[in-house]
Every structure is written in C-alpha cells, then in structure tokens.
Protein backbone atom coordinates (compact mmCIF):
# COMPACT_ATOMS: atom_id res chain seq x y z
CA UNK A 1 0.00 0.00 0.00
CA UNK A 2 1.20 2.86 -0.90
CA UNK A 3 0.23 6.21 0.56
CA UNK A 4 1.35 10.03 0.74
CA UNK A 5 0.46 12.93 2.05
CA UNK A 6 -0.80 15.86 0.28
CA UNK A 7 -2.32 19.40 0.67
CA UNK A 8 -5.22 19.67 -1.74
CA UNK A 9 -6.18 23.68 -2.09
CA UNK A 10 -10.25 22.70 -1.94
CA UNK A 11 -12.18 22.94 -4.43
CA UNK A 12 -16.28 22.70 -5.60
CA UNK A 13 -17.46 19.27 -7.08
CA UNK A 14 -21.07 19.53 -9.18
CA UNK A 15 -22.82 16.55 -10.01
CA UNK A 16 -24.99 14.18 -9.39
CA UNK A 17 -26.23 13.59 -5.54
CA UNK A 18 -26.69 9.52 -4.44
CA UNK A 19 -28.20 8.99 -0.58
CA UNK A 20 -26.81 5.93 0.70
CA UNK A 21 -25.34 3.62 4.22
CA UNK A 22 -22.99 1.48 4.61
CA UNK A 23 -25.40 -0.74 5.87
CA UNK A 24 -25.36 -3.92 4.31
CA UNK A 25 -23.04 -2.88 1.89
CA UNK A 26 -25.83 -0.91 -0.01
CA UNK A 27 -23.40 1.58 -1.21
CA UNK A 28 -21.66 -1.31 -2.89
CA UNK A 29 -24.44 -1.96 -4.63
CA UNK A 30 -25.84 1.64 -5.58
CA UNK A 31 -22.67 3.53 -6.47
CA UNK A 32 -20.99 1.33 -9.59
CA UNK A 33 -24.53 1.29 -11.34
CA UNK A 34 -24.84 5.06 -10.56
CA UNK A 35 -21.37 5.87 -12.05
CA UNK A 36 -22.48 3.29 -14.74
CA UNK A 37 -25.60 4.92 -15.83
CA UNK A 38 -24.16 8.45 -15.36
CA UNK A 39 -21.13 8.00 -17.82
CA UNK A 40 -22.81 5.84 -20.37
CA UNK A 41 -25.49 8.90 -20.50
CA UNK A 42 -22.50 11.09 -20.76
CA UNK A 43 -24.53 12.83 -17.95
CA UNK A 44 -21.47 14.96 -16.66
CA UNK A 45 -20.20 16.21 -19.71
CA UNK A 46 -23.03 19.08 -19.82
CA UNK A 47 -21.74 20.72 -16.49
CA UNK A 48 -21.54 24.34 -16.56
CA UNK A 49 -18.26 25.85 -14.99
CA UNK A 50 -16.33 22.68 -15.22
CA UNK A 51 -12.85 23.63 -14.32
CA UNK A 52 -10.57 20.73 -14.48
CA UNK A 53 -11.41 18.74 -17.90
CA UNK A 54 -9.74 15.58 -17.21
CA UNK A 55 -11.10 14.77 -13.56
CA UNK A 56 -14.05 13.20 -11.88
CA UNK A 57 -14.94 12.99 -8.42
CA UNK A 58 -16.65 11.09 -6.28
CA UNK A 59 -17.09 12.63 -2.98
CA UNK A 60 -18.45 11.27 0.41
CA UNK A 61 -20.08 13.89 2.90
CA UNK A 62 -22.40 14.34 5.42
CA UNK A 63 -21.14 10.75 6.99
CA UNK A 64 -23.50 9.71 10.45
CA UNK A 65 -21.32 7.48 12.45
CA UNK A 66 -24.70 6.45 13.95
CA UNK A 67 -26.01 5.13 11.17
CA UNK A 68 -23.52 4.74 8.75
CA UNK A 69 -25.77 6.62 6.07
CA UNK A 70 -24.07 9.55 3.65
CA UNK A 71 -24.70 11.55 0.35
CA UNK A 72 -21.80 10.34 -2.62
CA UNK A 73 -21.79 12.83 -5.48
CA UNK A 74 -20.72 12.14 -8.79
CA UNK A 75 -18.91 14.96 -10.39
CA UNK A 76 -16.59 17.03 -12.10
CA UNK A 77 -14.90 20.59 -10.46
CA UNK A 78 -16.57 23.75 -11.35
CA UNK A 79 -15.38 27.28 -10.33
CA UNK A 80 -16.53 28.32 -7.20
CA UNK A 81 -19.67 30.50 -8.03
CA UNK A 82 -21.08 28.92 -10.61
CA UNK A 83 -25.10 28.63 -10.29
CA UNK A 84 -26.21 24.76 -9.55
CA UNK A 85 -29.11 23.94 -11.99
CA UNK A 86 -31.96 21.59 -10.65
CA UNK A 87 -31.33 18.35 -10.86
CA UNK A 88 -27.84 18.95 -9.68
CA UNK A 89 -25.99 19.70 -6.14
CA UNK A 90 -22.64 20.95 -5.43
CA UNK A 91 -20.27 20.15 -2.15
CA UNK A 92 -17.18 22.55 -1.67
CA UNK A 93 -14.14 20.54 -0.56
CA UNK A 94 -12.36 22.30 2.17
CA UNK A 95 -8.55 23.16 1.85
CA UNK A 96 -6.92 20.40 4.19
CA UNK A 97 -4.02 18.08 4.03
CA UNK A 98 -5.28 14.37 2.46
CA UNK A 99 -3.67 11.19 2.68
CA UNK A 100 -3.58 9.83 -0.59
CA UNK A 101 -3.98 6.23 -1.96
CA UNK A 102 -3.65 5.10 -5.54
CA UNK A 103 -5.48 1.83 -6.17
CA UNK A 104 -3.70 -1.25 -7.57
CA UNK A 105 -3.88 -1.88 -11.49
CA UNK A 106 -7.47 -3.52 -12.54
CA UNK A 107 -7.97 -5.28 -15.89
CA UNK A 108 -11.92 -5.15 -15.83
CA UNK A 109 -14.66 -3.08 -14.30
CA UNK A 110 -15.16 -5.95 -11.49
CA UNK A 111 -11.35 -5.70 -10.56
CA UNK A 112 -11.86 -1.89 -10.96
CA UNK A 113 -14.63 -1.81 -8.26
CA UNK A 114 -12.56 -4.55 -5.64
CA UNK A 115 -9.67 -2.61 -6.02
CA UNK A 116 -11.46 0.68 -4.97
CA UNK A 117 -12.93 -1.32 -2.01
CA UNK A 118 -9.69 -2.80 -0.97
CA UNK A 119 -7.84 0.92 -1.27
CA UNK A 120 -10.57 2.49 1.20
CA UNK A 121 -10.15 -0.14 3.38
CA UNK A 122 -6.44 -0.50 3.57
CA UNK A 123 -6.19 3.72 3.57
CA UNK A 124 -9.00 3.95 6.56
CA UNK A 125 -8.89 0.96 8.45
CA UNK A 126 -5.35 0.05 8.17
CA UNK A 127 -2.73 2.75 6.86
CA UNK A 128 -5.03 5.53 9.08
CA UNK A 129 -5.18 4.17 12.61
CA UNK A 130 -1.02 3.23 12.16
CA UNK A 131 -0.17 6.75 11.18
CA UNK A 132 0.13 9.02 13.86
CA UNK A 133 -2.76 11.32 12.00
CA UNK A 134 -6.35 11.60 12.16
CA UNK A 135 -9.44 12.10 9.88
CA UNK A 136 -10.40 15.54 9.93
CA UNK A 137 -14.30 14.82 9.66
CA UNK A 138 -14.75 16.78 6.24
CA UNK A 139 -15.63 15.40 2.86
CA UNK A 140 -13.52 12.49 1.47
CA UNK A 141 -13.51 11.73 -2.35
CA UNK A 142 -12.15 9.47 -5.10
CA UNK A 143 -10.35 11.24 -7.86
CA UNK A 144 -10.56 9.68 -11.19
CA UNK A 145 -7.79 11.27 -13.69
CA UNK A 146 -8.27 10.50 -17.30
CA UNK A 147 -4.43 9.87 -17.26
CA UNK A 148 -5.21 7.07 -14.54
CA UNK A 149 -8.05 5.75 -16.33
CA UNK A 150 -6.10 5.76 -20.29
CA UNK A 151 -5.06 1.78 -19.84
CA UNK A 152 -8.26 -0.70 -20.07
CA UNK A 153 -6.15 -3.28 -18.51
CA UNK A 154 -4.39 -0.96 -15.57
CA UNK A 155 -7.25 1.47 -14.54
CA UNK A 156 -6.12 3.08 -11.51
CA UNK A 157 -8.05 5.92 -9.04
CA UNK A 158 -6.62 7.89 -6.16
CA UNK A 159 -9.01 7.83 -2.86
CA UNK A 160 -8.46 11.44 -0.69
CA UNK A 161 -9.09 10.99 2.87
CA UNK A 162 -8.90 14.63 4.78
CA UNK A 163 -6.23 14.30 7.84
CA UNK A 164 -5.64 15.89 10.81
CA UNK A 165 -2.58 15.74 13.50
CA UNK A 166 1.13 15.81 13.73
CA UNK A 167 2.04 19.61 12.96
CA UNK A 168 -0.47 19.50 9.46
C-alpha cells in the first residue's frame, strides 16, 4: 500500500447527488450502477463551470457514524460561483491536508470496483489508525484522472481521505 500525504487547495465538485449507508453494503451496490448509468449517459459532460477537464470525483459527505448513512456525489470541479441547476448539487471541498492512496492496477470493471474497495479499506482501516494522523471529519472523495483511467487493462483511481494531527 502505498500512501502520501498531500495538501489539496479545496475545491467545488457539481454533479450528481446519491443517498446511501454502509449498511449492508448498499453503497456497494448503488454507487458502480450510478457511475455506470451516469457516464454511459454522458450525464457529466453538460456541467456548466467545469474547471478541471480531465477529472471526476466522487465525494463522500455528510457521513452519520450512527447510522452509517451519507450523500456520494458524482462529479466534475466547477469554479466556485457557478449557479447549480436543478437536478444537480454541489459540495465545496475544504482546503486540508489528504492522505492519498492510488489503487492497484485492474484489468476489468469488477477488478476496478474490488480494487477501490480494498484501497478504502487498507487507507482507513489500516494505513489511518497506524499513522500518527487523524481524519479531519470533512468530505472524502475518489479522484478519477483520465491519465489514470487511459489503460483498459491498468485502470487506476486515487481515494483522498482529509487528515488531521502531527504539525499538518
């Protein structure tokens, strides 16, 4: 595993807003179909104020301990005071040091998917706890770089988790 540590300078994510728990591993089985049917639609393409042309995002927020329920949004960054049109939302990620994991290689969308459950796991339950630092209790979010994505047989993501702790 393979993680640094990063400042990120924040920035606002548009998209597409998906309620759902951990419960049961629900998200498991609501977010891939959601990304599915939002990229075959080419759904994200048509955001207004897109800033960075080659990213997406996936962002977690509004995480209950409790009840393990939070809001994912699937999007792309936009400058800051762009207008959000109905049916979309928008979630501003704060500027905050991240530690940052890069999945392993995947040959297939099934590998893609295991590999992005195995990196938030090893980044939150393993790598996380063993560091020294702590989560900062703001958004987290998957950043999915053309440049990462290029290779059919090696599709890679990076998964941002905001930290806290040891002079940051």
């Amino acid at each position: 595993m393979n993680v640094r540590v990063e400042r990120h300078p924040g920035a606002t994510v548009m998209g597409y807003k998906i309620s759902t728990t951990l419960r049961c591993g629900l998200n498991q089985l609501e977010l891939p179909p959601a990304w599915a049917r939002i990229n075959a639609g080419g759904l994200l393409t048509g955001i207004p104020g897109r800033v960075q042309a080659r990213c997406r995002f996936g962002v977690v927020y509004d995480f209950n301990p409790q009840t393990t329920d939070f809001n994912y949004l699937i999007g792309v960054a936009v400058a800051p005071t762009t207008p959000v049109p109905v049916p979309l939302a928008a979630v501003r990620l704060p500027p905050s040091h991240y530690a940052v994991l890069t999945t392993e290689p995947a040959q297939d969308e099934q590998g893609f998917v295991q590999a992005i459950e195995q990196g938030w796991g090893d980044l939150t339950q393993h790598w996380l706890p063993a560091s020294g630092y702590r989560h900062a209790c703001s958004a987290e979010f998957e950043k999915y770089d053309e440049c990462l994505l290029q290779d059919p047989e090696a599709r890679r993501m990076e998964i941002w988790v905001p930290i806290c702790g040891q002079g940051l």
